[in-house]
C-alpha atoms as a PDB file:
ATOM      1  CA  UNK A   1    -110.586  10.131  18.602  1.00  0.00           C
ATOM      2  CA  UNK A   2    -108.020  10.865  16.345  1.00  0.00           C
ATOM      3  CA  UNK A   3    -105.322   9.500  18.014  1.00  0.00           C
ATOM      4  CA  UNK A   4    -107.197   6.344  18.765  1.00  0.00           C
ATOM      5  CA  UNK A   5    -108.203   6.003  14.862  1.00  0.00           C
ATOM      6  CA  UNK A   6    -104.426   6.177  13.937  1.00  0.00           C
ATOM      7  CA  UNK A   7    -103.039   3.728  16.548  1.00  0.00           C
ATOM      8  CA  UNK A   8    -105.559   1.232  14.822  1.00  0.00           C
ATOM      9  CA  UNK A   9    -104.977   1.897  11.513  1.00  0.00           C
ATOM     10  CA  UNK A  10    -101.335   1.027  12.604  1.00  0.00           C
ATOM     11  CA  UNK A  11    -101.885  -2.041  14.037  1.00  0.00           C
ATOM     12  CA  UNK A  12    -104.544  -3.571  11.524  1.00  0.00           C
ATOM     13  CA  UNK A  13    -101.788  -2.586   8.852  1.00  0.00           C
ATOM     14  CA  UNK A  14     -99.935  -5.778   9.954  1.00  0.00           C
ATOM     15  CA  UNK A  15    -103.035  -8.041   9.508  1.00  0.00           C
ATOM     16  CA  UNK A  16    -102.516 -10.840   6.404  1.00  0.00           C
ATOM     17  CA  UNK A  17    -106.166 -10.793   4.065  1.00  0.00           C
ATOM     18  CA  UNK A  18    -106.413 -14.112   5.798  1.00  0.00           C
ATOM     19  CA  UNK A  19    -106.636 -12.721   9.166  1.00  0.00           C
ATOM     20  CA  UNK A  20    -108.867  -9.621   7.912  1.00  0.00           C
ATOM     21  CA  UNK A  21    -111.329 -11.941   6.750  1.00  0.00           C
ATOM     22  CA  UNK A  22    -111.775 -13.704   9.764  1.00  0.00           C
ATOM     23  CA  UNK A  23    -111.687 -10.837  12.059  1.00  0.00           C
ATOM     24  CA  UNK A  24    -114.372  -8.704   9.991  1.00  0.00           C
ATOM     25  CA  UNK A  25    -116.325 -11.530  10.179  1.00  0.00           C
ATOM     26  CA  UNK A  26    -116.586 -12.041  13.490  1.00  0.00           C
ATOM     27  CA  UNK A  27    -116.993  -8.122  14.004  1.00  0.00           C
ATOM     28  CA  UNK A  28    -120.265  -8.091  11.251  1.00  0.00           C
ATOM     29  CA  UNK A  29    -121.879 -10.749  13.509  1.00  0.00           C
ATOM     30  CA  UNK A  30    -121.462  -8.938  16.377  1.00  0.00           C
ATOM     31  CA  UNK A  31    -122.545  -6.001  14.967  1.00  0.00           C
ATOM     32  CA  UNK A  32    -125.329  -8.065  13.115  1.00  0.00           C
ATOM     33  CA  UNK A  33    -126.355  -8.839  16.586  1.00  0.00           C
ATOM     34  CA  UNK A  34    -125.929  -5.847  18.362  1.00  0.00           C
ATOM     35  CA  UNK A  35    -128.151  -4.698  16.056  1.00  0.00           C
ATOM     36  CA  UNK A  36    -126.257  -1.525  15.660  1.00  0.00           C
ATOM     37  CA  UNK A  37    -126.679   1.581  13.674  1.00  0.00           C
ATOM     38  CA  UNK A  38    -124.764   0.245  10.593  1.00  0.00           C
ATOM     39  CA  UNK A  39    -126.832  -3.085  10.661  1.00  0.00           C
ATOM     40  CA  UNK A  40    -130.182  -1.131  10.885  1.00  0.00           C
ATOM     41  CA  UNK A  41    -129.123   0.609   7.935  1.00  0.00           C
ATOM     42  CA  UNK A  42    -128.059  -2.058   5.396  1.00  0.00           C
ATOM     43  CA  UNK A  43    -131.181  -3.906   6.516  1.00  0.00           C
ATOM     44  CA  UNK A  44    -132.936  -0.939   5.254  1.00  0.00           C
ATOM     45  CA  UNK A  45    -131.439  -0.528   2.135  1.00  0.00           C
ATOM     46  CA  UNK A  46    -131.063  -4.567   1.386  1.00  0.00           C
ATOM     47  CA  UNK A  47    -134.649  -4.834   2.348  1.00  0.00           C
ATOM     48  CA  UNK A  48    -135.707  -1.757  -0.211  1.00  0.00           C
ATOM     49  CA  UNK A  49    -133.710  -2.435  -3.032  1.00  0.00           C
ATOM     50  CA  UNK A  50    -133.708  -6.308  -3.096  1.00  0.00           C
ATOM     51  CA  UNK A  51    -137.416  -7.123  -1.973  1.00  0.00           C
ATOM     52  CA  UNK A  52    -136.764 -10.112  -3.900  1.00  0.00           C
ATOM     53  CA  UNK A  53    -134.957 -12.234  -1.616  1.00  0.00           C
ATOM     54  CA  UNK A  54    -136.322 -14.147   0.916  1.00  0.00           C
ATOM     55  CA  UNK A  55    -135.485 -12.721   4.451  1.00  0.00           C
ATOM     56  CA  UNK A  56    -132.885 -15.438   4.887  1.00  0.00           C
ATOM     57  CA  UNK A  57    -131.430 -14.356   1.609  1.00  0.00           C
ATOM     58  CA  UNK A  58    -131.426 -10.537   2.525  1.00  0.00           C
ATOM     59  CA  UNK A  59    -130.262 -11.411   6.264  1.00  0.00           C
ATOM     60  CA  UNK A  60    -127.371 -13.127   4.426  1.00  0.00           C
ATOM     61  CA  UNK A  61    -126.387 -10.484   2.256  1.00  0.00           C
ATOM     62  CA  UNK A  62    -126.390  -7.891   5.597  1.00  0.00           C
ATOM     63  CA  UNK A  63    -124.208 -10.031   6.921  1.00  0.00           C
ATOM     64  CA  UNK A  64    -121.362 -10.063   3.904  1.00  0.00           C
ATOM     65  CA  UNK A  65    -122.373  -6.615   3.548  1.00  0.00           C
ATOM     66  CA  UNK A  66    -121.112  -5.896   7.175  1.00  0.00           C
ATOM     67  CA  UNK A  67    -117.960  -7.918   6.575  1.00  0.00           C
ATOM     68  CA  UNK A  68    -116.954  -5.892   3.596  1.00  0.00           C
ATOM     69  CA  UNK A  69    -116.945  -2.830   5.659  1.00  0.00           C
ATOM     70  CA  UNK A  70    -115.266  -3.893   7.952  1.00  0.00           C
ATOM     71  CA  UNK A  71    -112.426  -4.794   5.722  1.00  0.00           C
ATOM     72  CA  UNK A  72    -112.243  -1.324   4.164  1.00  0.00           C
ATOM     73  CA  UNK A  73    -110.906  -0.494   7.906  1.00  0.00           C
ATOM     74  CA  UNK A  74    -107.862  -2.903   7.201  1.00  0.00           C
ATOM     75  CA  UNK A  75    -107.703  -1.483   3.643  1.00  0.00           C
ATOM     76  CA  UNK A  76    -107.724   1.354   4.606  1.00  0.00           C
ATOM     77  CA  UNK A  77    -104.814   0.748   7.248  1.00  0.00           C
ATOM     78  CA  UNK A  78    -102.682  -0.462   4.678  1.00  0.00           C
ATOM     79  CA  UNK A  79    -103.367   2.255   2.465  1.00  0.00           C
ATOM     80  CA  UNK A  80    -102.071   4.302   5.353  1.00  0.00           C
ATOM     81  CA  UNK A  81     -98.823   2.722   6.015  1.00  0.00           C
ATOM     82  CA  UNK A  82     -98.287   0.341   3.012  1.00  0.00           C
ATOM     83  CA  UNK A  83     -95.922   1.319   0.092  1.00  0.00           C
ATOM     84  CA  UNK A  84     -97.441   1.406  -3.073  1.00  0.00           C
ATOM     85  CA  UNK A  85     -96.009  -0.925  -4.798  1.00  0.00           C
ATOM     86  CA  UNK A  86     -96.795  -3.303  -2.013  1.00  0.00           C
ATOM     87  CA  UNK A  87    -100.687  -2.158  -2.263  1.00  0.00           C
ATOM     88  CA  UNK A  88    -100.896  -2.371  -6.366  1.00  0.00           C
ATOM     89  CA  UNK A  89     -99.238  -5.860  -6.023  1.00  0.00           C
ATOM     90  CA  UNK A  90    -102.552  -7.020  -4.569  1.00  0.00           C
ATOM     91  CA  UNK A  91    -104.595  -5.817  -7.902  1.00  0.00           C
ATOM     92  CA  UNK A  92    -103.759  -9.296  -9.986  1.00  0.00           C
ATOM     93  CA  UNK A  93    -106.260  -8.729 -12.492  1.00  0.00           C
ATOM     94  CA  UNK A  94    -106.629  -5.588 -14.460  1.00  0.00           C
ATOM     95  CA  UNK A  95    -108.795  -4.780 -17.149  1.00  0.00           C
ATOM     96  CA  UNK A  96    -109.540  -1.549 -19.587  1.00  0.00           C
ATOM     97  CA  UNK A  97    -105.806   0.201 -18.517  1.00  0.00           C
ATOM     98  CA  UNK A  98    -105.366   0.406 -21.683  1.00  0.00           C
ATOM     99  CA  UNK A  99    -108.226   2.764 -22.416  1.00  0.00           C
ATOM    100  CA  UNK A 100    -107.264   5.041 -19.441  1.00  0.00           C
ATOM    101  CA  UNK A 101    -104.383   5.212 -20.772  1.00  0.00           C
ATOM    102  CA  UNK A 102    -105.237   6.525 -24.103  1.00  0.00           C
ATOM    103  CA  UNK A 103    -107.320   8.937 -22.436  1.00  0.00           C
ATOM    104  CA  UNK A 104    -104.625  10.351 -20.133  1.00  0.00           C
ATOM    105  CA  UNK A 105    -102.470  10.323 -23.356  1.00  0.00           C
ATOM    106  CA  UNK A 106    -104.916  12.794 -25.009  1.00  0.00           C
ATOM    107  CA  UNK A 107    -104.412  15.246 -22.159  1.00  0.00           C
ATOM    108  CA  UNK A 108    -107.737  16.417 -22.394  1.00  0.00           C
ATOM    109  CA  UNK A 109    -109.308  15.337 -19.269  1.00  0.00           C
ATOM    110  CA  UNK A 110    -111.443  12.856 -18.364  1.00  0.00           C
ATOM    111  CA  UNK A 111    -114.619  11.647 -15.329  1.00  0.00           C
ATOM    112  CA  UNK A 112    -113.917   8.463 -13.336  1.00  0.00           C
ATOM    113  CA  UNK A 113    -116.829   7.287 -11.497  1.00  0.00           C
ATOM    114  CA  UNK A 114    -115.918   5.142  -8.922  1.00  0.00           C
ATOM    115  CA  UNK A 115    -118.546   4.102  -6.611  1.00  0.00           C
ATOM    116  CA  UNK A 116    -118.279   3.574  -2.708  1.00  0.00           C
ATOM    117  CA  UNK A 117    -118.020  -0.504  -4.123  1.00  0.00           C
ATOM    118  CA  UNK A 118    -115.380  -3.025  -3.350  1.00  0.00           C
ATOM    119  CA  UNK A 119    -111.753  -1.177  -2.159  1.00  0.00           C
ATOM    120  CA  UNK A 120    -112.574   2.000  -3.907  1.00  0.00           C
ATOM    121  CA  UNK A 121    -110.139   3.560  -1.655  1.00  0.00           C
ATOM    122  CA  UNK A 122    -107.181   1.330  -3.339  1.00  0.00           C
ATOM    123  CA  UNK A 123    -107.957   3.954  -6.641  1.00  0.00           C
ATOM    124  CA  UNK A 124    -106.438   6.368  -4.937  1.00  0.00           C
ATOM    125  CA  UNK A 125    -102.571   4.371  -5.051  1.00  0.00           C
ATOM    126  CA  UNK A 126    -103.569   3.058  -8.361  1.00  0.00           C
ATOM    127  CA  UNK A 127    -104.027   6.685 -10.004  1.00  0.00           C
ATOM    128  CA  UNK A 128    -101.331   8.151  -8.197  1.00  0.00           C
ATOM    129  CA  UNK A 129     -98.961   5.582  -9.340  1.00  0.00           C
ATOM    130  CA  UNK A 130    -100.124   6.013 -13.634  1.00  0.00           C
ATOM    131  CA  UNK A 131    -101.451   9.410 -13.905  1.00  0.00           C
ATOM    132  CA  UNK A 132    -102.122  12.602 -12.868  1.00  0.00           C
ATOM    133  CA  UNK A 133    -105.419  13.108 -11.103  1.00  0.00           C
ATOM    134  CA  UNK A 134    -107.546  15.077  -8.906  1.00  0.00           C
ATOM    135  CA  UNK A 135    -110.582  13.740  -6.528  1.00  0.00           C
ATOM    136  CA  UNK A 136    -113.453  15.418  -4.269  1.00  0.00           C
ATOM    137  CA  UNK A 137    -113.705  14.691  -0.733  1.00  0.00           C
ATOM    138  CA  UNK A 138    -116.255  15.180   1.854  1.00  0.00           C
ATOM    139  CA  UNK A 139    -114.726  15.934   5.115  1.00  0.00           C
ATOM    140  CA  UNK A 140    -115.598  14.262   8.548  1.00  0.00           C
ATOM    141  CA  UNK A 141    -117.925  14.419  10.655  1.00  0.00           C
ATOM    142  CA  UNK A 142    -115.102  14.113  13.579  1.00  0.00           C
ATOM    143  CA  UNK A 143    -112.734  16.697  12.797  1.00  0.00           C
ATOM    144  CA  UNK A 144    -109.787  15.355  14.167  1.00  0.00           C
ATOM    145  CA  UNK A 145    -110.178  12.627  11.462  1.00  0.00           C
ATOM    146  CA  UNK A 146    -109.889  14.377   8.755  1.00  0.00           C
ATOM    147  CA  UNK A 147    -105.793  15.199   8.620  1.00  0.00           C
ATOM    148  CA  UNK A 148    -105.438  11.055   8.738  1.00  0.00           C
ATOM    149  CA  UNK A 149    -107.457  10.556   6.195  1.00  0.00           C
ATOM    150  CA  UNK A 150    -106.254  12.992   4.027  1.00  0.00           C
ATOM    151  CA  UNK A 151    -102.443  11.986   4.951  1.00  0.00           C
ATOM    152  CA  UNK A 152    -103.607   8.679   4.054  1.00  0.00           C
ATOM    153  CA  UNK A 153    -105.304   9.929   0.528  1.00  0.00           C
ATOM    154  CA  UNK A 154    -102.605  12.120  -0.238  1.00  0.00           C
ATOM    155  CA  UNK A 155     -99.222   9.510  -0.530  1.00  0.00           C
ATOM    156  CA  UNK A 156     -99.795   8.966  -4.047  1.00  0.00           C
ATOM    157  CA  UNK A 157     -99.360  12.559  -5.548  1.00  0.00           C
ATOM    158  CA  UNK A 158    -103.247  13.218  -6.321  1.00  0.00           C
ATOM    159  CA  UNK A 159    -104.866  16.261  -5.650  1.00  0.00           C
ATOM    160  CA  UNK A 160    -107.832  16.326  -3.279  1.00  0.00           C
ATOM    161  CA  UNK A 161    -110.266  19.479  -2.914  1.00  0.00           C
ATOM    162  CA  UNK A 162    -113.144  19.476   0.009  1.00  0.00           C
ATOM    163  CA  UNK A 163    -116.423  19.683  -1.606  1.00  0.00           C
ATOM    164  CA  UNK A 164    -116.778  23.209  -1.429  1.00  0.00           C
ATOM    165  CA  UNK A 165    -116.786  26.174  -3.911  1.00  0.00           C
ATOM    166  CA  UNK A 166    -113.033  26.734  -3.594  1.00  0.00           C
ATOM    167  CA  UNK A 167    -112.679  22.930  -4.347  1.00  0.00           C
ATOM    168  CA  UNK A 168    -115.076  22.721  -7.580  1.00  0.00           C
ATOM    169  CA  UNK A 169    -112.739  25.647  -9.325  1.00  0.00           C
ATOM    170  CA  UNK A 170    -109.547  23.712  -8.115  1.00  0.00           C
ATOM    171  CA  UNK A 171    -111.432  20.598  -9.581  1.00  0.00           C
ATOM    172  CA  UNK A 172    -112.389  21.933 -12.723  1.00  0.00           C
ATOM    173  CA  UNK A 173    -109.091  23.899 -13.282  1.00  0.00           C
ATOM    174  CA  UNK A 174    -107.206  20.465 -12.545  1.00  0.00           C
ATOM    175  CA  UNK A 175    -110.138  18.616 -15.518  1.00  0.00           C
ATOM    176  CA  UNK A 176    -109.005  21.287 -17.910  1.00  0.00           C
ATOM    177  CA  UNK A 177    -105.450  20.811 -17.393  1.00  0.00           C
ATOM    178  CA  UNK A 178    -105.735  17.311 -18.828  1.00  0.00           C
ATOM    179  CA  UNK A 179    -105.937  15.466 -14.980  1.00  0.00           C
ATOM    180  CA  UNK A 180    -108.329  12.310 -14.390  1.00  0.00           C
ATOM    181  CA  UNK A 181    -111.036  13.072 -12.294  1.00  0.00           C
ATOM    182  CA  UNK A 182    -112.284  10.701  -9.786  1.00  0.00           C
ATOM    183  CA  UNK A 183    -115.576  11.205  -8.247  1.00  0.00           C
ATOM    184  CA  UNK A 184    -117.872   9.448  -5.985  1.00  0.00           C
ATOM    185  CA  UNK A 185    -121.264   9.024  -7.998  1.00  0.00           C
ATOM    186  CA  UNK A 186    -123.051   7.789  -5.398  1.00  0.00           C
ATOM    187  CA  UNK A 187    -122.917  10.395  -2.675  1.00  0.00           C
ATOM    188  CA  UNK A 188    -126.005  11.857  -1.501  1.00  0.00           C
ATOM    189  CA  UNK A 189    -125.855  15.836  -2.348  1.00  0.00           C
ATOM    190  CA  UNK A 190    -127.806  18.696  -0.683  1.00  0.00           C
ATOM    191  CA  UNK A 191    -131.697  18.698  -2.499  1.00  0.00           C
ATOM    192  CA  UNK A 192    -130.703  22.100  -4.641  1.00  0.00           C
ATOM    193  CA  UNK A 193    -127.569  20.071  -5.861  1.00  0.00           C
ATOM    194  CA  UNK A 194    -129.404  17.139  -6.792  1.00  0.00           C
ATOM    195  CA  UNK A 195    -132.008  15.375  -9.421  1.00  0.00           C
ATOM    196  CA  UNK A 196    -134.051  12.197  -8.304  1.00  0.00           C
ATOM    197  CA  UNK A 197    -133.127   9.435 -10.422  1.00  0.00           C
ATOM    198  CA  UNK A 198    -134.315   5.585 -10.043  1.00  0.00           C
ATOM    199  CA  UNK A 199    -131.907   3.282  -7.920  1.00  0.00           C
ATOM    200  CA  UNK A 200    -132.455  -0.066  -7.748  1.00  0.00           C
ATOM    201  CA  UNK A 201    -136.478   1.158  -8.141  1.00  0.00           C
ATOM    202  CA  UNK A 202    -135.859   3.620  -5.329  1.00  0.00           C
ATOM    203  CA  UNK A 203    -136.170   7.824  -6.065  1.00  0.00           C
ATOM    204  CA  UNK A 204    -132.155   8.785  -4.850  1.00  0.00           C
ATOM    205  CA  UNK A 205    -131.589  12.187  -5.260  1.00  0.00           C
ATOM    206  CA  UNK A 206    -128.619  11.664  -7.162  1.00  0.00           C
ATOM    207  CA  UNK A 207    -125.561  14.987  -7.656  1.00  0.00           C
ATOM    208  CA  UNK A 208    -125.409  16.909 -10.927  1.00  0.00           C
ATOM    209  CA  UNK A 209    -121.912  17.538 -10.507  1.00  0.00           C
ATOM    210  CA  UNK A 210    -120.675  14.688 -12.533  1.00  0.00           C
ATOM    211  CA  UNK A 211    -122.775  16.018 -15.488  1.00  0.00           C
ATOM    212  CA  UNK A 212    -121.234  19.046 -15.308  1.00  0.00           C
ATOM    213  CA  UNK A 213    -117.716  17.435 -14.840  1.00  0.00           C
ATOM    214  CA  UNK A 214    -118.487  15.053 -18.099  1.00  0.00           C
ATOM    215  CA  UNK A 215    -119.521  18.302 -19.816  1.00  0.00           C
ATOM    216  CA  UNK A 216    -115.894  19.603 -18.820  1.00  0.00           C
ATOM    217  CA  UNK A 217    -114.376  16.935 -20.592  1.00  0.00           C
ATOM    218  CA  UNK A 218    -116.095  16.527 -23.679  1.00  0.00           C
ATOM    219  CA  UNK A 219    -118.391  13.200 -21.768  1.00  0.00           C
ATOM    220  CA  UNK A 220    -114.963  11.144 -21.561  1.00  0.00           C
ATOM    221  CA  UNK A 221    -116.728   9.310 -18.711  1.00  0.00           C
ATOM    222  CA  UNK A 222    -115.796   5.904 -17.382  1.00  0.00           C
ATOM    223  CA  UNK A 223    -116.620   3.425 -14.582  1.00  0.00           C
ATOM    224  CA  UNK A 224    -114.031   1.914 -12.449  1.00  0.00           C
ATOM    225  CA  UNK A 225    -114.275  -0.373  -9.422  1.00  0.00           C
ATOM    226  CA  UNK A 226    -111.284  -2.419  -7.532  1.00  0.00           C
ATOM    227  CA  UNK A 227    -113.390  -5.828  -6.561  1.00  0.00           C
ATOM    228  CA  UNK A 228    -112.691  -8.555  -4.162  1.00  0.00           C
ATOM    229  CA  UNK A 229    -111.881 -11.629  -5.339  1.00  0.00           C
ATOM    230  CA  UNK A 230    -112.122 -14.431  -2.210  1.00  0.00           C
ATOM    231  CA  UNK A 231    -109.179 -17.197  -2.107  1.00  0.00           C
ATOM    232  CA  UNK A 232    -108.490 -20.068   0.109  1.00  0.00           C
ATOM    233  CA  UNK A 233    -105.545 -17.526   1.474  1.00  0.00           C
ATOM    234  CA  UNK A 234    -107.709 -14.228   1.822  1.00  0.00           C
ATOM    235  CA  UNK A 235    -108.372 -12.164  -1.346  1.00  0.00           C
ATOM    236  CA  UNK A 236    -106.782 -10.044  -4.080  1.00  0.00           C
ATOM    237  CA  UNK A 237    -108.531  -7.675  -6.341  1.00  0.00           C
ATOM    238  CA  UNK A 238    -109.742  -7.293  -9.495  1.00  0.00           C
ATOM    239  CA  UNK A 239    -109.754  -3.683 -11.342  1.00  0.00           C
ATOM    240  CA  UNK A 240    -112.026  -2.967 -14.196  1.00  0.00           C
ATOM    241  CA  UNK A 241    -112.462  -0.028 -15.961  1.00  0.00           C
ATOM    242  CA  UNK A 242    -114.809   0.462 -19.135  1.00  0.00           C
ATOM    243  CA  UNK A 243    -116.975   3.658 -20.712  1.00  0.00           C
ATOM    244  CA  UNK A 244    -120.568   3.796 -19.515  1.00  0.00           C
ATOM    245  CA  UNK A 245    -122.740   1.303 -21.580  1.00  0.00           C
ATOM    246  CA  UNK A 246    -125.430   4.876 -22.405  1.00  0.00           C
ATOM    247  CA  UNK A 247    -123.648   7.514 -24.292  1.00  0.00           C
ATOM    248  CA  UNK A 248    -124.091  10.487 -22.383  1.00  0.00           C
ATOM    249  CA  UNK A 249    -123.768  13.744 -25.040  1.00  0.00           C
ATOM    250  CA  UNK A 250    -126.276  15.885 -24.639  1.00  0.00           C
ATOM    251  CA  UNK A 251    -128.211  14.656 -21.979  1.00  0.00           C
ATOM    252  CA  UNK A 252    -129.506  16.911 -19.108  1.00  0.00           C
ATOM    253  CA  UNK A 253    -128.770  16.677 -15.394  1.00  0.00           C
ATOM    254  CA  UNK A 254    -131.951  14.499 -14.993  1.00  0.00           C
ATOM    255  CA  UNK A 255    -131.349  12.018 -17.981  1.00  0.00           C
ATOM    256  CA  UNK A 256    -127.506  11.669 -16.844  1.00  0.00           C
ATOM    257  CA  UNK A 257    -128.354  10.900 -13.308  1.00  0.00           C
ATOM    258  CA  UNK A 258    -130.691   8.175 -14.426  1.00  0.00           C
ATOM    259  CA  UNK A 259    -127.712   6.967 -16.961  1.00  0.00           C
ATOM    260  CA  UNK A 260    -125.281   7.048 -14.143  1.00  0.00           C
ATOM    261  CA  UNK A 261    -127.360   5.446 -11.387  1.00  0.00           C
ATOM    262  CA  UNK A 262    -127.907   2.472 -14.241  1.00  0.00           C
ATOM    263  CA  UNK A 263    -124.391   2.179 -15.043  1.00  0.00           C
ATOM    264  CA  UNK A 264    -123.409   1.928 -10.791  1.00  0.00           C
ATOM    265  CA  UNK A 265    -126.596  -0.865 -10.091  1.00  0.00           C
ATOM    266  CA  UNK A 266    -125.201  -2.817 -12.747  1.00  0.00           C
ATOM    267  CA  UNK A 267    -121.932  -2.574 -11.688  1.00  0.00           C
ATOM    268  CA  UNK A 268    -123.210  -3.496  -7.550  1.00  0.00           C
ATOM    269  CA  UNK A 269    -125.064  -6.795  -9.115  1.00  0.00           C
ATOM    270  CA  UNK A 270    -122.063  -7.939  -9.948  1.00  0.00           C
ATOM    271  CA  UNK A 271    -121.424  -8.626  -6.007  1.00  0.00           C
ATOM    272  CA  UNK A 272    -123.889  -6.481  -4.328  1.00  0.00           C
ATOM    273  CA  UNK A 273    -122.470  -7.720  -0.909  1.00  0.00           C
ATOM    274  CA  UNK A 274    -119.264  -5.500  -1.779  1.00  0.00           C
ATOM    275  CA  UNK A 275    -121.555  -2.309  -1.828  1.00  0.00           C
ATOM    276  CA  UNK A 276    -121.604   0.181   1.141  1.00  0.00           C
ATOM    277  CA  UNK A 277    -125.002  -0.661   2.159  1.00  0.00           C
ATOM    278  CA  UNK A 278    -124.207   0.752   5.337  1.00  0.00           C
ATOM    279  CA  UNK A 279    -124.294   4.363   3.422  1.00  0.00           C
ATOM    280  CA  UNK A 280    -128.060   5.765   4.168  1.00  0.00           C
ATOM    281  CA  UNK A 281    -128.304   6.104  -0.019  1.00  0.00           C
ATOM    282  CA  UNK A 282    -131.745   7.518   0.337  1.00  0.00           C
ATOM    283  CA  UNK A 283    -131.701   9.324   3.232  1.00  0.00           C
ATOM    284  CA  UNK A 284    -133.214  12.488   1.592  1.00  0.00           C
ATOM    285  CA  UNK A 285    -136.456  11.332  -0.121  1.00  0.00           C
ATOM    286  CA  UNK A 286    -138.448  13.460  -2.251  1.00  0.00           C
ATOM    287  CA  UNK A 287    -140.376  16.143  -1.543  1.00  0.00           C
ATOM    288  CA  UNK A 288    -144.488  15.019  -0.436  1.00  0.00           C
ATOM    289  CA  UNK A 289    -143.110  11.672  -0.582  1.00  0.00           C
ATOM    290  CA  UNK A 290    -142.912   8.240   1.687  1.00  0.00           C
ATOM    291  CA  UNK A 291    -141.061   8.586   4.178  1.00  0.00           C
ATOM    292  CA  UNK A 292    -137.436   8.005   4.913  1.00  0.00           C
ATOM    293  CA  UNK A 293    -137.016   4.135   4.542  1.00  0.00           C
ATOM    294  CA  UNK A 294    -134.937   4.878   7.811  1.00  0.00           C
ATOM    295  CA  UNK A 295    -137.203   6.510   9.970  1.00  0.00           C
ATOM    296  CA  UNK A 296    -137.707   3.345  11.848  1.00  0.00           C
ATOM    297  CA  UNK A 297    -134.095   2.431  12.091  1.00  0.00           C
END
């Protein structure tokens, strides 16, 4: 599997964003129609958290939904292979750079959130190319991926830790030492490691450990994204980064979850369609609850 996964990271690494487009197109429809595992899933999650929409209207948004994952594959590709000043050349608008960099200035640490929206895995050659900085990963489910994608992760001089206990104290050691901290808000942690916080009106048991990160450094917490922004020739990106709207001193685990999970739905409406859908968000429901809006999938 590995060695398949790396011979098509090289070759979608030569694709233009014009050709990307096209071909994750065509792949979301057949997957639309296949009526795979990932399309089951995004229905799911469309369907709960937009019930809004007409089915046309949700049926549309799986389908961009589905295309935008499919392009993280060729973004991902070229963050494999691509040097980085050829992969920052595609971020063409940039804004709040100046506040991350007054916060790296400070050397005192700081929380990036940076949810699984847009080409969040571009942050990782953005970061790498400005500051110092340290992110959590969770490893694989197929083993032999995991030395690609941490090759992949790990050309821009960050730090990466596996989410494990050795990890945290690398993580927090790394926070204390002045590094930015990027962490993915929106991953689904085990129940004793979580808090159940509303989600686009859905309970999502949503991780403590960025509460305890933004206690680490002093709540200097910020949102970031890397957006797609659609041309006649393909697409370029957008990066914004800003503080969280809520200020989040001395709030507990369950008030910052609920702060947090506000902060990443507004930043999804912006183009929900650039949202991993495909990510079972609520797969652990709570306790004496409904059931899993998946069950059926």
């Amino acid at each position: 599997m590995g060695v398949l996964f790396r011979f098509g990271l090289w070759l979608a690494q030569f694709f233009s964003t014009a050709a990307a487009l096209a071909c994750s197109s065509w792949l979301a429809a057949l997957f639309d129609r296949l009526n795979t595992a990932v399309a089951q899933v995004t229905r799911a999650n469309v369907g709960a958290c937009f019930p809004e929409l007409s089915a046309a209207e949700q049926a549309h948004l799986c389908r961009q939904s589905l295309q935008n994952m499919v392009l993280l594959f060729f973004e991902f590709a070229q963050l494999s292979h691509w040097p980085c000043d050829r992969l920052l050349d595609q971020i063409t608008e940039v804004q709040g750079k100046t506040f991350l960099d007054d916060l790296f200035a400070e050397q005192q640490g700081a929380l990036i959130l940076v949810p699984h929206f847009g080409n969040w895995e571009l942050f990782c050659a953005f970061l790498g190319h400005h500051y110092r900085f340290a992110a959590l990963y969770d490893p694989p489910k197929i083993s032999s991926l995991e030395p690609v994608i941490l090759r992949a992760r790990e050309r821009f001089q960050g730090e990466l830790f596996a989410i494990d206990a050795g990890g945290m104290r690398k993580m927090l050691r790394a926070l204390q030492q002045g590094a930015l901290v990027a962490l993915l808000p929106d991953q689904v942690p085990e129940r004793e490691q979580g808090v159940y916080a509303p989600f686009f009106g859905q309970p999502a048991l949503t991780m403590t450990l960025a509460q305890r990160l933004a206690q680490k450094s002093g709540h200097r917490v910020v949102m970031a994204s890397i957006e797609r922004v659609l041309h006649a020739d393909g697409f370029h990106y957008r990066l914004v980064v800003q503080p969280l709207a809520e200020d989040t001193q001395d709030l507990d685990a369950q008030q910052f979850a609920a702060v947090m999970n506000r902060a990443i739905e507004t930043l999804v409406r912006r183009a929900p369609e650039q949202y991993q859908w495909e990510y079972k968000r609520f797969k652990r429901p709570p306790e004496g609850g409904k059931n899993s809006i998946y069950r059926r999938q």
